[in-house]
Protein backbone atom coordinates (compact mmCIF):
# COMPACT_ATOMS: atom_id res chain seq x y z
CA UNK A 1 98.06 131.41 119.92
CA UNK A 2 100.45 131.17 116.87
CA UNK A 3 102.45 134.11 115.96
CA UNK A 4 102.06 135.28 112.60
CA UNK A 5 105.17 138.08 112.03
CA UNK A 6 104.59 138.19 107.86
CA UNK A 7 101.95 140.52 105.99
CA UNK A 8 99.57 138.41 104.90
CA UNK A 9 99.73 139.15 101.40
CA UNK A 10 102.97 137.34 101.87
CA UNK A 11 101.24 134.02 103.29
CA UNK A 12 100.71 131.26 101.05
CA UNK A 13 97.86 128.66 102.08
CA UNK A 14 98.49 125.39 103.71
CA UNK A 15 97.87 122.62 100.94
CA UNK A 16 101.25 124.78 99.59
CA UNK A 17 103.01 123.24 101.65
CA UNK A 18 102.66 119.75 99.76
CA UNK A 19 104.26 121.01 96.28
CA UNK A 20 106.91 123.20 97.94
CA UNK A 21 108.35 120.11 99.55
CA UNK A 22 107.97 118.01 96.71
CA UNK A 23 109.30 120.13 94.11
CA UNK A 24 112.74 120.97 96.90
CA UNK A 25 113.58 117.06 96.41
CA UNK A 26 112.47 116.34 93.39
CA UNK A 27 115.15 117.66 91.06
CA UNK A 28 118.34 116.99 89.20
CA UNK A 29 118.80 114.21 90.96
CA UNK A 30 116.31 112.09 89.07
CA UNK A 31 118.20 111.60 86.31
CA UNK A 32 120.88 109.89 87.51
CA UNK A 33 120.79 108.88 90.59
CA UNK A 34 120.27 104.88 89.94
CA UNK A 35 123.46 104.42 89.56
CA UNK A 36 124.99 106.04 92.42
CA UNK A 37 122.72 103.67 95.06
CA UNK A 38 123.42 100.34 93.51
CA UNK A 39 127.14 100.25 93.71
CA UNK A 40 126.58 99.48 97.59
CA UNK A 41 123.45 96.98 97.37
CA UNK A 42 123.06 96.47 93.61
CA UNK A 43 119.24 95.41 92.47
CA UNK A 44 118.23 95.72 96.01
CA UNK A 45 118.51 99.42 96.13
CA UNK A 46 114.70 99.85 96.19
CA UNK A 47 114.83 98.71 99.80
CA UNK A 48 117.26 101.76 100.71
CA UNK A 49 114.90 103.95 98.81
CA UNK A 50 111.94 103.14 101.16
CA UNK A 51 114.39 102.86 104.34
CA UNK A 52 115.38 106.80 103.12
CA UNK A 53 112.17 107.81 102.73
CA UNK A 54 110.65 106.24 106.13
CA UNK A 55 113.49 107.57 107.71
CA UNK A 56 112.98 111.16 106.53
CA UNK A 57 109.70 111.03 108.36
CA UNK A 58 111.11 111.03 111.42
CA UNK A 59 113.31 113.81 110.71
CA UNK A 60 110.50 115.95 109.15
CA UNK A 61 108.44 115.85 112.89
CA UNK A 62 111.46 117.13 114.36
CA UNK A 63 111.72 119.69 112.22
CA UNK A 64 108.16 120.35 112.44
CA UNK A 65 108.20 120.20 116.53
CA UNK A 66 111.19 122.14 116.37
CA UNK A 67 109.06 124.99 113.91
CA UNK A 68 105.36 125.00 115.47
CA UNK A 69 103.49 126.46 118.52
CA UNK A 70 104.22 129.33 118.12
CA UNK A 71 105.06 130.02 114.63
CA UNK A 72 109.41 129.93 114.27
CA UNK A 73 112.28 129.62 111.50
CA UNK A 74 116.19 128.07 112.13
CA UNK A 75 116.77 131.46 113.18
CA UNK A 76 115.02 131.86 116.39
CA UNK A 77 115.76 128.30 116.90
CA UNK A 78 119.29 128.97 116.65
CA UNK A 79 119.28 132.02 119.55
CA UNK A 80 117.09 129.45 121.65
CA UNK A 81 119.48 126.61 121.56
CA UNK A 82 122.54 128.55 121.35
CA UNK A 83 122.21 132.49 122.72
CA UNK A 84 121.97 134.92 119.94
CA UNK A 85 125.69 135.01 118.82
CA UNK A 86 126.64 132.04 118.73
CA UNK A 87 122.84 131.16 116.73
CA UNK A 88 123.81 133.85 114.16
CA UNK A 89 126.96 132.04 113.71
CA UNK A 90 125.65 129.12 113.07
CA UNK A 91 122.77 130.54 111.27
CA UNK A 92 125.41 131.92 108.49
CA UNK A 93 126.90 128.36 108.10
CA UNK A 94 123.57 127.23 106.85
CA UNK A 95 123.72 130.29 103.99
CA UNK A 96 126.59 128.15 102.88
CA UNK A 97 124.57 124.83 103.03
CA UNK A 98 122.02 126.53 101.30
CA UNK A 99 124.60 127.70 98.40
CA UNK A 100 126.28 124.33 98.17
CA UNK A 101 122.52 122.33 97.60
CA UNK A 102 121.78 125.70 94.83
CA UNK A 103 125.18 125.42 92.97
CA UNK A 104 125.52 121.69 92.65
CA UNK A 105 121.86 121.26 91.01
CA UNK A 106 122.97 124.40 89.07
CA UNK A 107 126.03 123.32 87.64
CA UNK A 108 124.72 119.66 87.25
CA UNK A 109 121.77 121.18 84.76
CA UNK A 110 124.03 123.11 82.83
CA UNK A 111 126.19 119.53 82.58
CA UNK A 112 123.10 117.65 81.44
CA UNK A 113 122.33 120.51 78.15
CA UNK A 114 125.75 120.38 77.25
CA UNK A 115 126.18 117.01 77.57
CA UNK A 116 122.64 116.13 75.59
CA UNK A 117 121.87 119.19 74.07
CA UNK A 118 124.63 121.58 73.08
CA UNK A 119 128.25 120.21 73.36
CA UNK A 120 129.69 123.45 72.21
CA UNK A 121 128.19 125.96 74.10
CA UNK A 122 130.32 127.75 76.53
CA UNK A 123 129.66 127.14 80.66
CA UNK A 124 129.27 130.77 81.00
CA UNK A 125 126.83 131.34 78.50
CA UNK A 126 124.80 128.94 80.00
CA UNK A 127 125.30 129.70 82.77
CA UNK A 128 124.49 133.49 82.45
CA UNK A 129 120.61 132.75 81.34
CA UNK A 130 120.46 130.77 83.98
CA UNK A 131 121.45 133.18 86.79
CA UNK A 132 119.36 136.03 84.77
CA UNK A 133 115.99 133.35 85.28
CA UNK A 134 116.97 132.70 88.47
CA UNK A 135 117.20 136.36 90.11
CA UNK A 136 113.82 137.08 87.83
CA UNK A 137 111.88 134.37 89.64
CA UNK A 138 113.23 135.07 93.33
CA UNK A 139 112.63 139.05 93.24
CA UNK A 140 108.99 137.66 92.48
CA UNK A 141 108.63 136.96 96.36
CA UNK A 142 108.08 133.48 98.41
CA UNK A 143 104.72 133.51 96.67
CA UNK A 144 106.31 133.48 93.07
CA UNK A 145 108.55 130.73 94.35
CA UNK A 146 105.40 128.94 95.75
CA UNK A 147 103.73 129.56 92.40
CA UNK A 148 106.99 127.65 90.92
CA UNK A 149 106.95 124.75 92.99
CA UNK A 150 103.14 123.97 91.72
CA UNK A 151 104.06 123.59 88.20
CA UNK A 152 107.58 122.13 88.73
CA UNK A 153 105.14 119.14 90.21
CA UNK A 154 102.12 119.42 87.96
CA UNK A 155 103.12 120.56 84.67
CA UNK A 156 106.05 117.97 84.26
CA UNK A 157 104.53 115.12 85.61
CA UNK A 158 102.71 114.67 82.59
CA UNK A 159 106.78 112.93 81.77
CA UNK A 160 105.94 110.27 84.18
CA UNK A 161 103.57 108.65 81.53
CA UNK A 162 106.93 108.24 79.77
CA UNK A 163 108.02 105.50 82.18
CA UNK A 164 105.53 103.48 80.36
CA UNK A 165 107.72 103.02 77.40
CA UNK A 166 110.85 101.17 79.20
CA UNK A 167 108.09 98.28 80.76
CA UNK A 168 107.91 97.15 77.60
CA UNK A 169 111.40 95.93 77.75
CA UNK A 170 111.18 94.90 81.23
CA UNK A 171 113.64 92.16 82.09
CA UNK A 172 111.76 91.32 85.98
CA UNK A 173 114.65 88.62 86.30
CA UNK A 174 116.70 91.61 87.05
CA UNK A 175 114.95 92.06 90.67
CA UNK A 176 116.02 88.74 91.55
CA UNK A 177 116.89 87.40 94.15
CA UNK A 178 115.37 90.06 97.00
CA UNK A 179 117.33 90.59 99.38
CA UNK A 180 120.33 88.99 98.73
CA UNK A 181 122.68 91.55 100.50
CA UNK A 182 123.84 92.38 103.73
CA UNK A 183 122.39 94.97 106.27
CA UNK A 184 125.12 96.90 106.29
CA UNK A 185 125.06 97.21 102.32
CA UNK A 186 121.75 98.58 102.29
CA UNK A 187 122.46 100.98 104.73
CA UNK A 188 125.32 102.34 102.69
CA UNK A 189 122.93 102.41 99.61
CA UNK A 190 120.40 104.33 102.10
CA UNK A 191 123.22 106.96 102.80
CA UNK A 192 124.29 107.10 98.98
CA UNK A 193 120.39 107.60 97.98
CA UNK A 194 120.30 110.67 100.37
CA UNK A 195 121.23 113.54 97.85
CA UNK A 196 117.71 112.62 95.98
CA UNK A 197 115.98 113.39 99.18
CA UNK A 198 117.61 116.62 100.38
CA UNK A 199 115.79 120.11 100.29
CA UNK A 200 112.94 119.81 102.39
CA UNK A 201 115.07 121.20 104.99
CA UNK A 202 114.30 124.19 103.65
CA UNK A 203 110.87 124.47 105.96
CA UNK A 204 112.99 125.37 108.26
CA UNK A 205 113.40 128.83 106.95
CA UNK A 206 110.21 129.56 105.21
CA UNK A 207 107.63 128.05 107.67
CA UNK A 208 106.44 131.36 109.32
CA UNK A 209 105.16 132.13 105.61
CA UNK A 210 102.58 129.28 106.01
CA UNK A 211 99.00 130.54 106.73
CA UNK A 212 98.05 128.14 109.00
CA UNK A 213 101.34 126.63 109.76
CA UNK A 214 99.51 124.55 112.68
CA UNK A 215 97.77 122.64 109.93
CA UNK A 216 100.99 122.08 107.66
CA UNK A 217 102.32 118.70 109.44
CA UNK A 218 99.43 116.45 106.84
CA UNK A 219 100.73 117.96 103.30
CA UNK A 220 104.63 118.00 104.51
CA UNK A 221 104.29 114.05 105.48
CA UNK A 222 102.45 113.68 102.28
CA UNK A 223 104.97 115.36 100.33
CA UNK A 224 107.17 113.36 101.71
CA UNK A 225 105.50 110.08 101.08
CA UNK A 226 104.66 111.36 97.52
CA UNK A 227 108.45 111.74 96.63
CA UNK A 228 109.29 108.51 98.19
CA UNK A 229 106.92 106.84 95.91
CA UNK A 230 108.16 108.32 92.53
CA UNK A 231 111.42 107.63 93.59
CA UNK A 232 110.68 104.25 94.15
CA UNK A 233 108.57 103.90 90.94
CA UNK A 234 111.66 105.32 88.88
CA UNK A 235 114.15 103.05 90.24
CA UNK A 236 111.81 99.75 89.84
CA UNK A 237 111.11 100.57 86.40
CA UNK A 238 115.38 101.48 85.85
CA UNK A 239 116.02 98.30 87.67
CA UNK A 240 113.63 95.84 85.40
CA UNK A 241 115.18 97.83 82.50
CA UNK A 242 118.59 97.84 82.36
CA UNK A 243 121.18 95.00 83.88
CA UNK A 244 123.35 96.38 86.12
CA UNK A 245 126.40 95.93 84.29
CA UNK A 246 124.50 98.09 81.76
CA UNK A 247 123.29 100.38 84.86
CA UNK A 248 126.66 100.64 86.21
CA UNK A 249 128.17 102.52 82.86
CA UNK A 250 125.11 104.68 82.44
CA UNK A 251 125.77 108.04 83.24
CA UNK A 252 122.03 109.39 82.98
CA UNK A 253 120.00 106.41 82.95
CA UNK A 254 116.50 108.45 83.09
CA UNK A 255 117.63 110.28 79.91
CA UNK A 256 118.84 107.24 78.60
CA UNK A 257 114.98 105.87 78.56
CA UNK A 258 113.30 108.80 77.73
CA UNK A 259 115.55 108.04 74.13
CA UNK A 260 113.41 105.27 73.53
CA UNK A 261 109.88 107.07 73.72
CA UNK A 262 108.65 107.27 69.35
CA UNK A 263 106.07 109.70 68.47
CA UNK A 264 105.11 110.17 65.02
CA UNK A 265 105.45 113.83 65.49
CA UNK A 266 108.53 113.96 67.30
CA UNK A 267 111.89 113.06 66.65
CA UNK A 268 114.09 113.43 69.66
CA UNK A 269 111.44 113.79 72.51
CA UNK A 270 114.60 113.43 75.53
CA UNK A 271 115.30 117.04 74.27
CA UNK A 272 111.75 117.79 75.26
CA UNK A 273 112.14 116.16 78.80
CA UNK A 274 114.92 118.15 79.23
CA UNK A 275 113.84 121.29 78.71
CA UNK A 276 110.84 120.55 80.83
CA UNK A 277 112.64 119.63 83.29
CA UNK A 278 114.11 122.57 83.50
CA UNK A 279 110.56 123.31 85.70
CA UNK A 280 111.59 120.89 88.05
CA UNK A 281 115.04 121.96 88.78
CA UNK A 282 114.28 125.70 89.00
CA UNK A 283 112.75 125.15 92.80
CA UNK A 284 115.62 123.53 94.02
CA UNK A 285 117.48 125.99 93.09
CA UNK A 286 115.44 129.32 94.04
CA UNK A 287 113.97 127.86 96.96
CA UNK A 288 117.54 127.88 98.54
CA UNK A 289 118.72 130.88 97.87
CA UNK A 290 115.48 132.68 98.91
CA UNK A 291 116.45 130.90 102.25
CA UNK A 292 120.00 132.44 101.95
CA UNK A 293 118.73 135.76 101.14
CA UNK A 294 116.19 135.39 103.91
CA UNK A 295 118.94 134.28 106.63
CA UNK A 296 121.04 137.32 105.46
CA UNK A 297 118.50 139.62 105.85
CA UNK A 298 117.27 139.08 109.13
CA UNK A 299 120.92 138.99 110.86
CA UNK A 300 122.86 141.29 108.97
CA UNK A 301 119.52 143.48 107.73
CA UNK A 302 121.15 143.57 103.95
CA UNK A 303 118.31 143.90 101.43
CA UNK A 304 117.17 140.58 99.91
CA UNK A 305 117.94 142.27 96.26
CA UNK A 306 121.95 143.11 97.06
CA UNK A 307 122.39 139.85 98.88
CA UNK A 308 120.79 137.79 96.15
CA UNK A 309 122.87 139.95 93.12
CA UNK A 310 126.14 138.90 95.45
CA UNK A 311 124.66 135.39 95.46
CA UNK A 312 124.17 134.48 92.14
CA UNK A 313 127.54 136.06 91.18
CA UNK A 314 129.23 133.33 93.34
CA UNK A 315 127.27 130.98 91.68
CA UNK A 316 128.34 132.27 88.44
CA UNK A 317 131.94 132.35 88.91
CA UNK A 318 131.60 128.81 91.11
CA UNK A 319 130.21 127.30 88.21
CA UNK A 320 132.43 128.43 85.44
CA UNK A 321 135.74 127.18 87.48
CA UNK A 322 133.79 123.77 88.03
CA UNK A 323 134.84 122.92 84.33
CA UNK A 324 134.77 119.20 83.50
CA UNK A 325 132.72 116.33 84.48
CA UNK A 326 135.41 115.08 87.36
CA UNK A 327 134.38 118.28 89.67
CA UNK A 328 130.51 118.61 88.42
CA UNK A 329 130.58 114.69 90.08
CA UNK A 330 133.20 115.47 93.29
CA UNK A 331 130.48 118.28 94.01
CA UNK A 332 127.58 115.85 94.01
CA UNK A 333 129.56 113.52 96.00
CA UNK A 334 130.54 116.63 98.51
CA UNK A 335 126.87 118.03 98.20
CA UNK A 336 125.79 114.26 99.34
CA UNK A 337 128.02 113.70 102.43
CA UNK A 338 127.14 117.19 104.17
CA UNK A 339 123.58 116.85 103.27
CA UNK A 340 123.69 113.57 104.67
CA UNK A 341 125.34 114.85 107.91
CA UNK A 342 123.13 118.00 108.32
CA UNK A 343 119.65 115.88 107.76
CA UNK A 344 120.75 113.12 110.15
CA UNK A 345 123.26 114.40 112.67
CA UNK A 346 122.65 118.38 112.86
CA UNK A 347 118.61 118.17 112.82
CA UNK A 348 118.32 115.30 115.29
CA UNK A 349 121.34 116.94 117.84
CA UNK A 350 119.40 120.57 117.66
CA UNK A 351 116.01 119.35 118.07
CA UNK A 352 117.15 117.59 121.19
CA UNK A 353 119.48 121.22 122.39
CA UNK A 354 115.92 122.99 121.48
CA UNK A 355 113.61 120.41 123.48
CA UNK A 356 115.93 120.83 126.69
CA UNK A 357 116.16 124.85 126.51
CA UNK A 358 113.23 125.61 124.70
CA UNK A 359 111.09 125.12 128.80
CA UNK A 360 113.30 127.88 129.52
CA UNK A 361 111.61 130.67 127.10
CA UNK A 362 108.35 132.06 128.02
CA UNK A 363 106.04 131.82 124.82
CA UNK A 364 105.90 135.83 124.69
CA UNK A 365 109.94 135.71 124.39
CA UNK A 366 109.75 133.83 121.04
């Protein structure tokens, strides 16, 4: 029988599930990651997309193997694998995974409204609101955060209609010829195209608030599948619209076409998409520090409120010193590389630790 620790007025249903995953990857990253997976495998960058996503699928059963029957977080898979001290250690070096995935979508936000919106508005100021929204939404409770992730994916996808606008300027040439690189290229586009994917890791620590986690493993694939496919759709329709000499000089290349889009009614609608956006974002950045406040609590019992007012400072003062684009871009770069490490070396080397100890634990011991 699954183990159900949490009240459940905490729970959230299963179907949840779908839009909490979905709105973890589905982020900052968007905008501008096009150009970042075609410097490897140029207009055949699609293919790494679906290689990345297929691949994730994999990962996502270990994870959920690793999570189910009974009901567990990283925690209590950490102890298992490791004994309890050496789990808690290892435990607190995902708090500071956790920070580096809710800084670098931070700061890169804050880049894109000064950048598009207002050039002369201070870091800090921005970056202020921000923190003030963020601790608002995450004293709310998982469920507020749940509440989040469905309209960071239903509200805002209304924008997807906007992708309309660039076909009719498609150049299909520009997917021509298919695969004309190397195996090896694609790979390295795969690895590059791994930021846009990273979050759903984050199961890991809030599983044991699913109500019937046993039923979760349909909506998380589906999640899954569902990001893979916008990605996909985004960087066909990028691909067919710009060259990629153009591509290759185009910092924000999702903004860029969202310039094009004329209403009679509106004059600068990317300043609309942005701001919407802002829906999107706000997951990937709550979701993970919930997860740090949750890890924090249950090793060191500190109260979710202190450790999330200590959080967000560090956050603040992180992304005031991260001053110019060179650093907002070596982050993303950083954020990339250890997300790409923890997703496919960590998961895959602690599912297999688990599997061999895990025979070891009588169920009434987890």
């Amino acid at each position: 029988m699954v183990e159900q620790n949490n009240k459940e007025n905490y729970l959230v249903s299963t179907f949840f599930v779908f839009f909490l995953i979905h709105s973890s990857q589905t982020g900052i990253g968007l905008l501008s990651f096009q150009n970042t997976i075609i410097e490897n495998a140029g207009h055949d960058s699609w293919i790494s997309v679906i290689i990345t996503g297929l691949s994730l699928h994999i990962i996502l059963w270990m994870i959920l193997k690793m999570v189910s029957n009974p009901t567990k977080d990283l925690l209590k898979i950490h102890q298992i694998s490791f004994g309890e001290k050496i789990g808690n250690f290892l435990s607190v070096i995902v708090i500071g995974y956790f920070l580096l995935l809710a800084l670098t979508v931070f700061r890169t936000y804050i880049e894109v409204i000064q950048v598009w919106v207002f050039p002369m508005i201070k870091t800090w100021e921005l970056s202020l609101g921000l923190a003030c929204l963020i601790i608002y939404i995450i004293t709310g409770g998982f469920r507020t955060l749940t509440g989040l992730s469905f309209l960071g994916v239903v509200l805002p996808s209304i924008l997807l209609l906007t992708l309309y606008f660039p076909l009719q300027y498609a150049n299909f040439r520009n997917l021509m010829p298919v695969f004309n690189h190397s195996i090896l290229e694609i790979a390295q586009s795969s690895k590059a195209s791994s930021l846009i994917f990273i979050g759903f890791e984050s199961l890991l620590i809030y599983f044991p608030f699913i109500k019937h986690p046993s039923k979760s493993a349909k909506w998380a694939h589906g999640a899954l599948a569902f990001t893979t496919f916008i990605y996909l759709l985004v960087t066909l329709i990028t691909f067919v619209y710009f060259s990629q000499g153009q591509l290759k000089h185009t910092l924000w290349p999702t903004l860029v076409m969202t310039k094009i889009v004329e209403m009679p009614f509106i004059m600068r609608f990317e300043f609309i998409f942005i701001f919407t956006w802002l829906l999107v974002i706000l997951p990937t950045v709550c979701i993970p520090i919930w997860c740090c406040t949750r890890i924090l609590k249950k090793i060191t019992k500190i109260k979710p409120r202190k450790s999330l007012y200590t959080i967000m400072l560090f956050i603040l003062l992180c992304s005031i010193f991260i001053d110019d684009r060179l650093k907002v871009d070596a982050l993303g770069k950083f954020t990339s590389e250890v997300g790409f490490y923890f997703i496919y070396s960590y998961i895959p080397l602690l599912f297999i630790i688990y599997s061999l100890r895990k025979s070891k634990f009588k169920s009434s011991e987890y």
